[in-house]
PDB file of N, CA and C in Angstrom:
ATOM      1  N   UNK A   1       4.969  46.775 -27.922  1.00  0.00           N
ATOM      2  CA  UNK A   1       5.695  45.633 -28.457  1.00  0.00           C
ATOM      3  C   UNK A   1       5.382  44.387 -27.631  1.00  0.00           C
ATOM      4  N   UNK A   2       5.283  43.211 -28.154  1.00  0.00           N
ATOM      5  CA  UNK A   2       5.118  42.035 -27.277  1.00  0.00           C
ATOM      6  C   UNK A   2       6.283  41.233 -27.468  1.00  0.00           C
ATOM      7  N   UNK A   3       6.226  40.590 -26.114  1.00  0.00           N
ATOM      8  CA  UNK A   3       7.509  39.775 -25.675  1.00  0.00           C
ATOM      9  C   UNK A   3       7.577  38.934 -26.640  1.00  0.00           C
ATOM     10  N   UNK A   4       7.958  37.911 -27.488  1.00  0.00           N
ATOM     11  CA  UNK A   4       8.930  36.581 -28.276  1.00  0.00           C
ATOM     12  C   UNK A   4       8.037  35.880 -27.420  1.00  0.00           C
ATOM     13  N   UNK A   5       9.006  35.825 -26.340  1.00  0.00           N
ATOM     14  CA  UNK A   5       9.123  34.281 -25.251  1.00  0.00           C
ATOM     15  C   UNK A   5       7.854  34.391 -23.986  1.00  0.00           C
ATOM     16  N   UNK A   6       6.724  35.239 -24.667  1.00  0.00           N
ATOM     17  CA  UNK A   6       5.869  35.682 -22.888  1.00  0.00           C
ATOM     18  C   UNK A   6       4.975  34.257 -23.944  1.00  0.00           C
ATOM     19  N   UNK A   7       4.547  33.454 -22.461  1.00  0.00           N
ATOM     20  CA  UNK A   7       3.601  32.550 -22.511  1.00  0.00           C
ATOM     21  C   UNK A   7       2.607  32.812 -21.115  1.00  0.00           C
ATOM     22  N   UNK A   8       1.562  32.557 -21.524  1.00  0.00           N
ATOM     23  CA  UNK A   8       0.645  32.866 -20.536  1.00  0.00           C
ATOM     24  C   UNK A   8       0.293  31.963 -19.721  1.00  0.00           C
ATOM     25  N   UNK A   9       0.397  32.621 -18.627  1.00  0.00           N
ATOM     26  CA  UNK A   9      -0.039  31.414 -17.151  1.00  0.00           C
ATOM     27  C   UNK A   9      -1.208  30.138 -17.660  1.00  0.00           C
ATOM     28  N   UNK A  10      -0.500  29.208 -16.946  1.00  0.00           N
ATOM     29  CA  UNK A  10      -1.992  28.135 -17.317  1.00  0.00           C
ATOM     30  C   UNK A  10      -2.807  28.188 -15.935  1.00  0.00           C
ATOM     31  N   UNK A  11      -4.412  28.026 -16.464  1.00  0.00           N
ATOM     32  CA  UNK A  11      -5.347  28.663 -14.823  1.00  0.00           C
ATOM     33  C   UNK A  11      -5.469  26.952 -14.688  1.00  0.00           C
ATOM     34  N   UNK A  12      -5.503  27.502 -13.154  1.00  0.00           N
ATOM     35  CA  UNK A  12      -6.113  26.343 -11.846  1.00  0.00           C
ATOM     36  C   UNK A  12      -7.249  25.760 -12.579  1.00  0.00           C
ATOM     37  N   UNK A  13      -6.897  24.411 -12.849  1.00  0.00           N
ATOM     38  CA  UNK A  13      -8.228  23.545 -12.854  1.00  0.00           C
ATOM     39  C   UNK A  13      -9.128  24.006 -11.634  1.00  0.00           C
ATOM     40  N   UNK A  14     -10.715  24.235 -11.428  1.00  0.00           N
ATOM     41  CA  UNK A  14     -11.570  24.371 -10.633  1.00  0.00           C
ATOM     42  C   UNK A  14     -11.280  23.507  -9.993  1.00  0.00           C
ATOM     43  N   UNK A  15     -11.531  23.434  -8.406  1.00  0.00           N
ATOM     44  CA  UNK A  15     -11.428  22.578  -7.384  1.00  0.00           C
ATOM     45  C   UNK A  15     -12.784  21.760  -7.276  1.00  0.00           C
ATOM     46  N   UNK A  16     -12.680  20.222  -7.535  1.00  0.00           N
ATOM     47  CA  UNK A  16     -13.578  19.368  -7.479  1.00  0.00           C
ATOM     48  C   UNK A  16     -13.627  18.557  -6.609  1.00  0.00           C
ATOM     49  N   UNK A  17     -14.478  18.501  -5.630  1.00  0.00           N
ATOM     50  CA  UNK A  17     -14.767  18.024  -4.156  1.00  0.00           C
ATOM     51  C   UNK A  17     -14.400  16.326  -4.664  1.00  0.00           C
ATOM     52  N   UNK A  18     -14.155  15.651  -3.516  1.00  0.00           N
ATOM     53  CA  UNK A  18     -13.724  14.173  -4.207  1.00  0.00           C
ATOM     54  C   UNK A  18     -14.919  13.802  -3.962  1.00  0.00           C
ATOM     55  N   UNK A  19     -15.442  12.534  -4.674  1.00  0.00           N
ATOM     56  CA  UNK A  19     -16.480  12.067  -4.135  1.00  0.00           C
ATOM     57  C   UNK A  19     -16.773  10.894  -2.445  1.00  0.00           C
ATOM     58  N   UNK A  20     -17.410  11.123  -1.951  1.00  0.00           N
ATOM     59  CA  UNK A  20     -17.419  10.783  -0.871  1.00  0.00           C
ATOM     60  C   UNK A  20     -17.144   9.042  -0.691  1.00  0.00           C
ATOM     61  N   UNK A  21     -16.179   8.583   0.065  1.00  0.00           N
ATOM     62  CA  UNK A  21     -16.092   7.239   0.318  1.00  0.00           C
ATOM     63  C   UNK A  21     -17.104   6.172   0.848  1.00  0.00           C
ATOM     64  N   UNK A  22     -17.592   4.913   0.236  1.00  0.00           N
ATOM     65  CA  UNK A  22     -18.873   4.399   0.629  1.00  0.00           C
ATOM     66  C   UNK A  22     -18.332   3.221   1.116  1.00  0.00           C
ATOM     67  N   UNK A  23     -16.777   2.987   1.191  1.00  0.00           N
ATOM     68  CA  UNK A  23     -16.282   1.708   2.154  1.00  0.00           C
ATOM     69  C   UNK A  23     -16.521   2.518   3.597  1.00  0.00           C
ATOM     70  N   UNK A  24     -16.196   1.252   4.444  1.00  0.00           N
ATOM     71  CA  UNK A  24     -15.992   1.904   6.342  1.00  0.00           C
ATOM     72  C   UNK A  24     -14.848   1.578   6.481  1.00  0.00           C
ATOM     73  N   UNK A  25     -13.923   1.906   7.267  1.00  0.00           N
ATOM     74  CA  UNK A  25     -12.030   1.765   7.788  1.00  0.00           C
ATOM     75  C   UNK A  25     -12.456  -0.172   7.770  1.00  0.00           C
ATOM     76  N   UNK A  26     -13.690  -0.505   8.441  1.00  0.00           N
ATOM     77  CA  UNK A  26     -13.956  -2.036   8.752  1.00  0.00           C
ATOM     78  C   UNK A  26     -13.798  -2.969   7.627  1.00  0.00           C
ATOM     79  N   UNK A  27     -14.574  -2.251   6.739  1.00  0.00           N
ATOM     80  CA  UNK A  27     -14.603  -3.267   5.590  1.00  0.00           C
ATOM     81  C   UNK A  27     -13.266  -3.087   4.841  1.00  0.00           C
ATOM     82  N   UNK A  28     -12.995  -1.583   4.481  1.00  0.00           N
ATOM     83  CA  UNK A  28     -11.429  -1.424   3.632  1.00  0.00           C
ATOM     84  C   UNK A  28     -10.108  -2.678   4.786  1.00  0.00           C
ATOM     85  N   UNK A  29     -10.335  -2.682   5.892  1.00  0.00           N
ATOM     86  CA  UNK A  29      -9.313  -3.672   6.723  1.00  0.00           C
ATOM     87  C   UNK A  29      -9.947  -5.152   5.789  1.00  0.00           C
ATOM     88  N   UNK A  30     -11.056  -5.329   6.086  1.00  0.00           N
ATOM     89  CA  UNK A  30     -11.334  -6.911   5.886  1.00  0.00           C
ATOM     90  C   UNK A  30     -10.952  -7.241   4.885  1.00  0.00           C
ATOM     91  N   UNK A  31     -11.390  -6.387   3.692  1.00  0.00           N
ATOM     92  CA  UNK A  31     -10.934  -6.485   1.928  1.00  0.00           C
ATOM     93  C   UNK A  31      -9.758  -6.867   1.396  1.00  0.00           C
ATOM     94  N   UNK A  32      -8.736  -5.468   2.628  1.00  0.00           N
ATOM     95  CA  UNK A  32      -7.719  -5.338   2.848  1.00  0.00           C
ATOM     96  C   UNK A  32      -6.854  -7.163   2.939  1.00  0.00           C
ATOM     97  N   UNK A  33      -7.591  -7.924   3.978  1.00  0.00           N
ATOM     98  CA  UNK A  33      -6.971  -8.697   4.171  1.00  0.00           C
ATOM     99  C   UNK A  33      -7.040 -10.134   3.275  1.00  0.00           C
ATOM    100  N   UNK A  34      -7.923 -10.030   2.801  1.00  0.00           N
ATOM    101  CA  UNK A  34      -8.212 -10.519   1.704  1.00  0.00           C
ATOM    102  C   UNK A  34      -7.690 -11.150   0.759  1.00  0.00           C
ATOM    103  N   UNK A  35      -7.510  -9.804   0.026  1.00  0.00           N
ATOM    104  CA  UNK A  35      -6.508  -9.455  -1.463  1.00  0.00           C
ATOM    105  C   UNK A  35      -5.290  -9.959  -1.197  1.00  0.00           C
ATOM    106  N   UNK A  36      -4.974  -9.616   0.374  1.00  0.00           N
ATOM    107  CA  UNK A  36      -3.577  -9.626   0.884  1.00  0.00           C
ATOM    108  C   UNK A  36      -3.194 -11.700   0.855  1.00  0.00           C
ATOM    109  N   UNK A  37      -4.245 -11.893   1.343  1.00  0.00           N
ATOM    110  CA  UNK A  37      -4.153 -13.596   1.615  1.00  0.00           C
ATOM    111  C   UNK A  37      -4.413 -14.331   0.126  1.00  0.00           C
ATOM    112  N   UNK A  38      -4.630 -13.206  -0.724  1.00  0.00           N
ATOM    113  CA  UNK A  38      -4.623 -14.146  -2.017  1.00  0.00           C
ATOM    114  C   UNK A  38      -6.367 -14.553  -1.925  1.00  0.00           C
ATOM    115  N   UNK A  39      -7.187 -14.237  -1.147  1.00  0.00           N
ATOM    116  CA  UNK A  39      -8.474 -15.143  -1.389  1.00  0.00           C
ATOM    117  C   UNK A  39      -9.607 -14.649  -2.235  1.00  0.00           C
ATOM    118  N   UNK A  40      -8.916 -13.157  -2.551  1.00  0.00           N
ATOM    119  CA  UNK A  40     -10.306 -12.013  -3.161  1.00  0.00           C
ATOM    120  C   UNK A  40      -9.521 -11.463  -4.037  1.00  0.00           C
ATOM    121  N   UNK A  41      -9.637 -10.889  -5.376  1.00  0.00           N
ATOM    122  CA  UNK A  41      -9.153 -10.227  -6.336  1.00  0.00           C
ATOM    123  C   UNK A  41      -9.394  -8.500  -5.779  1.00  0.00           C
ATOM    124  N   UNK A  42      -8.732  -7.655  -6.619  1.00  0.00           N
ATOM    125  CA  UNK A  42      -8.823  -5.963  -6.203  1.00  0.00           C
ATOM    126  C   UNK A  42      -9.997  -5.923  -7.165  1.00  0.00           C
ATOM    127  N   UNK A  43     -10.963  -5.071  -6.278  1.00  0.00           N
ATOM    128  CA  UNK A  43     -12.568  -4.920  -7.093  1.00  0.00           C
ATOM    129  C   UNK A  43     -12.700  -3.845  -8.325  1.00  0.00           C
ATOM    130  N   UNK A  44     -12.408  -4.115  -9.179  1.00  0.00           N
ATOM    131  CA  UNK A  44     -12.185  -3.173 -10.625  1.00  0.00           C
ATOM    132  C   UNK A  44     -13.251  -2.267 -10.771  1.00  0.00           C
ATOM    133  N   UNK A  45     -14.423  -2.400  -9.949  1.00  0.00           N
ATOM    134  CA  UNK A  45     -15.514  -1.223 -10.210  1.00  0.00           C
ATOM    135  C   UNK A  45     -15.674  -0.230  -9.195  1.00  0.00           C
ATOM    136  N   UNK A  46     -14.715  -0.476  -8.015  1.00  0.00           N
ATOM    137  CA  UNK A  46     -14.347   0.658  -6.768  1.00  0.00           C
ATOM    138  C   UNK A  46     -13.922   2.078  -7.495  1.00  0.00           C
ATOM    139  N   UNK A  47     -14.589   2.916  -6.326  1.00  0.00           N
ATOM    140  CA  UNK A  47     -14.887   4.557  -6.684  1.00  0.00           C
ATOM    141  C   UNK A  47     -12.767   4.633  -6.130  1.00  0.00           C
ATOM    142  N   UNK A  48     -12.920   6.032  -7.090  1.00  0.00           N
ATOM    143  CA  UNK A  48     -11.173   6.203  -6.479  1.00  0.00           C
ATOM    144  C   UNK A  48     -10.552   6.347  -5.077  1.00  0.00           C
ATOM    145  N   UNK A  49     -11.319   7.247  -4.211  1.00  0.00           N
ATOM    146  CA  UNK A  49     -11.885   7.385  -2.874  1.00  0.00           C
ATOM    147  C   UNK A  49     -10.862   5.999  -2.161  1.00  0.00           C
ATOM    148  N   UNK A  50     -12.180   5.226  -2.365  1.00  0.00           N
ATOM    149  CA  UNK A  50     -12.115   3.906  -1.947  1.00  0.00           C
ATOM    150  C   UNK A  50     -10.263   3.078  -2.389  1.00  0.00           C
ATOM    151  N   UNK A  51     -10.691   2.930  -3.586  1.00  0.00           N
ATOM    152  CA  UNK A  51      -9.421   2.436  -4.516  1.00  0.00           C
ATOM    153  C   UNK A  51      -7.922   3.068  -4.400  1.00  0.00           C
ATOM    154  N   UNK A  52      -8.044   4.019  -3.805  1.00  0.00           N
ATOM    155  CA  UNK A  52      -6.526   4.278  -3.275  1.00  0.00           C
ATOM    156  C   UNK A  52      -6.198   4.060  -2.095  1.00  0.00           C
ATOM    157  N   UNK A  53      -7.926   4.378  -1.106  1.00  0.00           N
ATOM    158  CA  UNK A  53      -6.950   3.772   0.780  1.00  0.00           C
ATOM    159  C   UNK A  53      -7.020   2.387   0.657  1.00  0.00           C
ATOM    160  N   UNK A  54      -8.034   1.384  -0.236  1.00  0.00           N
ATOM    161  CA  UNK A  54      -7.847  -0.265  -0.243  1.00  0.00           C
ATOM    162  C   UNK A  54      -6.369  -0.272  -0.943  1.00  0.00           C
ATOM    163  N   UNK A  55      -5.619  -0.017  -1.560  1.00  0.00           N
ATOM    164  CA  UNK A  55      -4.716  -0.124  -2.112  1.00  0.00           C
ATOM    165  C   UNK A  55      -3.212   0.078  -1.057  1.00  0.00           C
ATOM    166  N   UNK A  56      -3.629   1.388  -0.908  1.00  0.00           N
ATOM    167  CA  UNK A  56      -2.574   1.648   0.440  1.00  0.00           C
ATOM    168  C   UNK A  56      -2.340   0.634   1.274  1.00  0.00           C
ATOM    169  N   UNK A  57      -4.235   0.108   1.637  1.00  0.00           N
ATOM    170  CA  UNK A  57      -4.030  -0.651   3.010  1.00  0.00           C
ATOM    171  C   UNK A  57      -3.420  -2.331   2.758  1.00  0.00           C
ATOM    172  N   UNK A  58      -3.593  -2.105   1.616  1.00  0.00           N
ATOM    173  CA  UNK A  58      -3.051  -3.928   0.708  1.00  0.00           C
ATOM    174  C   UNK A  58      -1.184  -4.195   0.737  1.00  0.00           C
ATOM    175  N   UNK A  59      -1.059  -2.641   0.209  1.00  0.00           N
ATOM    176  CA  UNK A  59       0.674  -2.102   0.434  1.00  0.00           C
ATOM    177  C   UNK A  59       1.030  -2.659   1.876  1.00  0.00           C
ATOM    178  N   UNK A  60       0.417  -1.815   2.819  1.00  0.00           N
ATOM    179  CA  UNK A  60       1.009  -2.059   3.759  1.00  0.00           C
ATOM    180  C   UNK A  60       0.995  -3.743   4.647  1.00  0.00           C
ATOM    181  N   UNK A  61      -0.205  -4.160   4.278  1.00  0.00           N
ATOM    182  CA  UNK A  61      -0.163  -5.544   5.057  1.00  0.00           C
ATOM    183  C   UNK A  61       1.144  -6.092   4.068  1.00  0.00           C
ATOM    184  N   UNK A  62       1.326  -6.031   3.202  1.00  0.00           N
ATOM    185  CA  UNK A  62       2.004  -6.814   2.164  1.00  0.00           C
ATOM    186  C   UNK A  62       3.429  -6.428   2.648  1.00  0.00           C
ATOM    187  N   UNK A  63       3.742  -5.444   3.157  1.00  0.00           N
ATOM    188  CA  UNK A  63       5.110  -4.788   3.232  1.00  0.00           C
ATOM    189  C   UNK A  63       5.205  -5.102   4.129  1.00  0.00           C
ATOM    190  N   UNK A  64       4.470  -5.015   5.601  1.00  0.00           N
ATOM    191  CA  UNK A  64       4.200  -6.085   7.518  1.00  0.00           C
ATOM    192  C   UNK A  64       5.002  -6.999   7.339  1.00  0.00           C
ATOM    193  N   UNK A  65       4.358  -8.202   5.731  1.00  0.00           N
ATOM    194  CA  UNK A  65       4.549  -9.929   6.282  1.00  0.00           C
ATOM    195  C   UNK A  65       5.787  -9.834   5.877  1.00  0.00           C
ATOM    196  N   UNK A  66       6.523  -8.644   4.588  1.00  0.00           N
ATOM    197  CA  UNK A  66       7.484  -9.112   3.957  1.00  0.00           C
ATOM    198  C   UNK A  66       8.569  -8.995   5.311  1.00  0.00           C
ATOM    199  N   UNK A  67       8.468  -8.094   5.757  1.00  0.00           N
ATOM    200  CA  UNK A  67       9.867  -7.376   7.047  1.00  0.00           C
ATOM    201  C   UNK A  67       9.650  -8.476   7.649  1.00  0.00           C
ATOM    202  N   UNK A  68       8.302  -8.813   8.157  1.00  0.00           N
ATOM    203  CA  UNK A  68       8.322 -10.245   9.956  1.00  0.00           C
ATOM    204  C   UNK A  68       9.349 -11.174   8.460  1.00  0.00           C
ATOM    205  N   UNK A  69       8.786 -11.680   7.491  1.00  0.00           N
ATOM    206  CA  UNK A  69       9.311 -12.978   6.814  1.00  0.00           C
ATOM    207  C   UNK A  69      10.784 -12.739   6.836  1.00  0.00           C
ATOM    208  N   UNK A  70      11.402 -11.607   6.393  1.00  0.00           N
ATOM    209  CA  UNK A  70      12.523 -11.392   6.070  1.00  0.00           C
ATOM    210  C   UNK A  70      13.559 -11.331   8.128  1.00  0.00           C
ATOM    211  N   UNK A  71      13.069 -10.723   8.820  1.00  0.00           N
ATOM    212  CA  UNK A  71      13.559 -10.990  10.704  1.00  0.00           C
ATOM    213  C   UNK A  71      13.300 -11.675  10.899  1.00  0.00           C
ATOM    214  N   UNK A  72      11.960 -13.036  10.956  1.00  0.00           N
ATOM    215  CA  UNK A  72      12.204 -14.853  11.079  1.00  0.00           C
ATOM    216  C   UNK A  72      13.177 -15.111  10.470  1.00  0.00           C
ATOM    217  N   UNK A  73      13.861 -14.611   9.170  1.00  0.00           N
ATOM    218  CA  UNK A  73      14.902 -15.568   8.359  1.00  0.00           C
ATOM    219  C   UNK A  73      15.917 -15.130   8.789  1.00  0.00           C
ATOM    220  N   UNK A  74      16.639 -14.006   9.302  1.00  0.00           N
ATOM    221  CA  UNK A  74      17.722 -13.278   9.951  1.00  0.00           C
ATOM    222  C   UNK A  74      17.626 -13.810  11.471  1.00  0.00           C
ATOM    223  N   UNK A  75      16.832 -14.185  12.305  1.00  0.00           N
ATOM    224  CA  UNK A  75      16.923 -13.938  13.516  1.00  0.00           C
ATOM    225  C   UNK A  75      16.958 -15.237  13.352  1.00  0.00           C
ATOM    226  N   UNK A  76      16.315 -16.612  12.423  1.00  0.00           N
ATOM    227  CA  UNK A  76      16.964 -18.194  12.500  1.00  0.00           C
ATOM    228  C   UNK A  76      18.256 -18.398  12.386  1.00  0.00           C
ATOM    229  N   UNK A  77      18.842 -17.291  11.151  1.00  0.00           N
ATOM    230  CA  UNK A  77      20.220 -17.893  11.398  1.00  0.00           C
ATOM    231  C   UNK A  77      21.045 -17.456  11.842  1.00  0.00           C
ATOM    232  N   UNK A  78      20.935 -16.802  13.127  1.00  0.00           N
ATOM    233  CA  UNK A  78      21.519 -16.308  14.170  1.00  0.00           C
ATOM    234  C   UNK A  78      21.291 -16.787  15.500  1.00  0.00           C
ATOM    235  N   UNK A  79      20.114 -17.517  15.494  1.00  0.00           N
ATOM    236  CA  UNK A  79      19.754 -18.596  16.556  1.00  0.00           C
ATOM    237  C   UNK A  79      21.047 -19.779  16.156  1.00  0.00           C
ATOM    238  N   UNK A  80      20.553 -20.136  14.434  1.00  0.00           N
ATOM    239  CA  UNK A  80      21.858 -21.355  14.113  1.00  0.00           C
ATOM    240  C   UNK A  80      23.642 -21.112  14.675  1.00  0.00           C
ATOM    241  N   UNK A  81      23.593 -19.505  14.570  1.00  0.00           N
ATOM    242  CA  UNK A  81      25.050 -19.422  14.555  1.00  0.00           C
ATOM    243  C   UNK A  81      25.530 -19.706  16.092  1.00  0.00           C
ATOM    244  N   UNK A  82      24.414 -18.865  16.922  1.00  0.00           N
ATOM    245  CA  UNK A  82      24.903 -18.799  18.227  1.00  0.00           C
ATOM    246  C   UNK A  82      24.364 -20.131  19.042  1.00  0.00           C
ATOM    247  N   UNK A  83      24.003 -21.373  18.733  1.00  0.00           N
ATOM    248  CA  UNK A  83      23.998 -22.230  18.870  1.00  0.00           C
ATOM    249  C   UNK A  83      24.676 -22.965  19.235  1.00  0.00           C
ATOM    250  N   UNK A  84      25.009 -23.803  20.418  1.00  0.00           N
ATOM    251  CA  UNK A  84      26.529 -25.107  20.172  1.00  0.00           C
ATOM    252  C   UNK A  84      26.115 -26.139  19.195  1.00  0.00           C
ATOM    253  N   UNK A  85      27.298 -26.463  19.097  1.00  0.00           N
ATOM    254  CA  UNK A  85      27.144 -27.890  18.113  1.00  0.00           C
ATOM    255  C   UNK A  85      26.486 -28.784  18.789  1.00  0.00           C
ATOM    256  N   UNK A  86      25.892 -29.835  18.183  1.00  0.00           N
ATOM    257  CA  UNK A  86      25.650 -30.746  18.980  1.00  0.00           C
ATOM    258  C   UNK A  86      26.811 -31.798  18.743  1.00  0.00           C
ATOM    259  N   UNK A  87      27.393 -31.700  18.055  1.00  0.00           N
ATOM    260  CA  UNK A  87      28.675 -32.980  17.658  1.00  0.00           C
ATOM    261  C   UNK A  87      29.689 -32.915  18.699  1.00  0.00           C
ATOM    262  N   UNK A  88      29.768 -31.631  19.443  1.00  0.00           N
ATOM    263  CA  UNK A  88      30.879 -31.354  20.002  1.00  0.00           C
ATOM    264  C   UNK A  88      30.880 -32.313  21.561  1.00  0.00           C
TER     265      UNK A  88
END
């Protein structure tokens, strides 16, 4: 008799080596900084390899300036608060 409800395992996609990365950590930084400064667009014909650590590394500069921008603006107005007046 066969089960109703038996469904059969789905098989492992074959394991496909990634293809090898043709940026250097040097250039993915420089690119990196780039994109980040607004002066270079993200390169639409980059291998995936590449296109996910430039991406990462774009995240993270981008996420750096936001925290320093956001503790300059917290730590000014806490300079303002703990400040004397000058009127006084």
């Amino acid at each position: 008799m066969s089960n109703p409800n038996f469904q059969p395992r789905p098989r492992a996609a074959p394991h496909e080596p990634e293809p090898a990365a043709d940026l250097t950590s040097e250039q993915i930084a420089r690119w990196a900084e780039r994109i980040a400064d607004g002066r270079d667009e993200f390169p639409a014909d980059l291998g995936e390899p590449d296109r996910s650590v430039l991406a990462d590394a774009v995240r993270v500069r981008l996420r750096d300036r936001l925290v320093r921008h956001v503790a300059r603006a917290i730590a000014g107005r806490l300079a303002r608060v703990d400040a004397p007046d000058a009127q006084e």
